[in-house]
Protein backbone atom coordinates (compact mmCIF):
# COMPACT_ATOMS: atom_id res chain seq x y z
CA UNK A 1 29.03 5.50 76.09
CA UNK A 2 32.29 4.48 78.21
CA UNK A 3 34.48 2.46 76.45
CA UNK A 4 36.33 1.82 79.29
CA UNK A 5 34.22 0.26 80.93
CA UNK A 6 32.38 -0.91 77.76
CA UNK A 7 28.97 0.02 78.51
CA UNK A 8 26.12 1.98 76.66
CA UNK A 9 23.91 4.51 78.22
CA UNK A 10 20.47 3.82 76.23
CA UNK A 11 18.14 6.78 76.94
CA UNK A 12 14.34 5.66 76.00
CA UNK A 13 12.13 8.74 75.96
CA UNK A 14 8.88 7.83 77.78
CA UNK A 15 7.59 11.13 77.74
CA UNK A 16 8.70 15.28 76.82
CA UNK A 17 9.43 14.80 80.25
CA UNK A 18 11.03 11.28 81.22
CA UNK A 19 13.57 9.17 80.09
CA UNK A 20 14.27 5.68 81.50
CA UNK A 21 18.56 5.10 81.26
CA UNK A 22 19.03 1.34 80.17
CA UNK A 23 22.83 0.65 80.91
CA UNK A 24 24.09 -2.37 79.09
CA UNK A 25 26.99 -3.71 77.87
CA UNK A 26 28.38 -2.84 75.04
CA UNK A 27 28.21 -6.09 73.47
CA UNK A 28 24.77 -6.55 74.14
CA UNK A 29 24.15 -3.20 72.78
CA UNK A 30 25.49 -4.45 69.31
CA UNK A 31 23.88 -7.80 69.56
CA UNK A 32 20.45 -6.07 69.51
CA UNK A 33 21.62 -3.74 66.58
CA UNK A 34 22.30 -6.54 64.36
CA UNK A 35 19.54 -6.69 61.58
CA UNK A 36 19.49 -10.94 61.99
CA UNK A 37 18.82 -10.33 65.58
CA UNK A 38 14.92 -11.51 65.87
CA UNK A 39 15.38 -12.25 69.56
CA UNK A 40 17.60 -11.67 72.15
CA UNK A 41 17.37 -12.46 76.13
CA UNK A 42 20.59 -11.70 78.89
CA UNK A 43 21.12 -10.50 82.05
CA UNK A 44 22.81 -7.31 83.16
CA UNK A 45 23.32 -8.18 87.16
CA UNK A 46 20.14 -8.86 88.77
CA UNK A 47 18.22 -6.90 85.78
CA UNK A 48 16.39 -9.12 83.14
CA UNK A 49 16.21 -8.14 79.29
CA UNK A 50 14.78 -8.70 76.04
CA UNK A 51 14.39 -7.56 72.79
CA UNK A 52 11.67 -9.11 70.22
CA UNK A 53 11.88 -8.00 66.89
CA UNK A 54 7.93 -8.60 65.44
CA UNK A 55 6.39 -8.12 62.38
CA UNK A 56 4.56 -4.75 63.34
CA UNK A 57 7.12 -3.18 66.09
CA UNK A 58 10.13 -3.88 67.81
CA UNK A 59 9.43 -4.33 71.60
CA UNK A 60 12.41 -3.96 74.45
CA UNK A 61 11.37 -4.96 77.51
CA UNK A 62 13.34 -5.54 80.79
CA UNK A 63 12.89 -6.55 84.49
CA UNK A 64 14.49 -5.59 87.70
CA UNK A 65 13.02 -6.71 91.10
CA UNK A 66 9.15 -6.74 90.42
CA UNK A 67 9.14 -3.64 88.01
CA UNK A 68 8.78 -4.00 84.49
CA UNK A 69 9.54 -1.99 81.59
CA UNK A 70 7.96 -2.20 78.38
CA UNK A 71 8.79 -0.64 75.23
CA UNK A 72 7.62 -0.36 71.60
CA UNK A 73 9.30 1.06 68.74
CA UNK A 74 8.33 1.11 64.95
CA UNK A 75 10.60 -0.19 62.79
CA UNK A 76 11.36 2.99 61.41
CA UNK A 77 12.58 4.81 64.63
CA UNK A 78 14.45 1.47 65.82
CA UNK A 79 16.35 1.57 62.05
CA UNK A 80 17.03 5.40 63.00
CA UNK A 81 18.34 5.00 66.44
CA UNK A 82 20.27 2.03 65.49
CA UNK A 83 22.22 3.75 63.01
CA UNK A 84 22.82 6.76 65.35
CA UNK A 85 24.47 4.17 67.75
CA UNK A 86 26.33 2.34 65.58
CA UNK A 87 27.96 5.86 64.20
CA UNK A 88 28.91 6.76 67.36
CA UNK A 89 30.57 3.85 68.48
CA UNK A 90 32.57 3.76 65.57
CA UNK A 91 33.35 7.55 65.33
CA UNK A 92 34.25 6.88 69.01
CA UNK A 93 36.33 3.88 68.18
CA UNK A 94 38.19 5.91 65.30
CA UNK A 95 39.13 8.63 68.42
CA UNK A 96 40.75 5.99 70.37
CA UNK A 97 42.55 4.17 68.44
């Protein structure tokens, strides 16, 4: 996380040994956190995102060139990992201010 430059490193672990690094913007970052959020589409440059938020999973998906990305979380590790971010940031807010 740089809040400098406002943007979130999001690691999503494909395998033991792979992650794909999502950088977005901070904003966008707490847009998708937000509970209400059922779906949410934006741009990051010339990279295409979006987050769906269905009954059985929550899927992330995003485009760049003619490569896609897919991903599927339960609801469980999404509620997880969304806490874990939202800690941070505001642990991390706490240290600048």
């Amino acid at each position: 996380m740089d809040f400098r430059k406002e943007i979130v490193h999001l690691g999503l672990k494909v395998s033991d040994n792979h992650v794909q690094n999502l950088v977005m913007p901070l904003h966008r970052v707490t847009k998708i956190c937000t509970p209400s959020t059922k779906q949410y589409e934006w741009m990051v440059d010339d990279m295409y995102c979006q987050f769906l938020r269905k009954a059985d999973h929550i899927k992330l998906f995003y485009k760049i060139g003619h490569i896609d990305h897919h991903f599927r979380f339960t609801h469980e590790d999404w509620e997880t990992a969304r806490k874990k971010l939202l800690k941070t940031i505001k642990e991390r807010k706490k240290t600048i201010s």
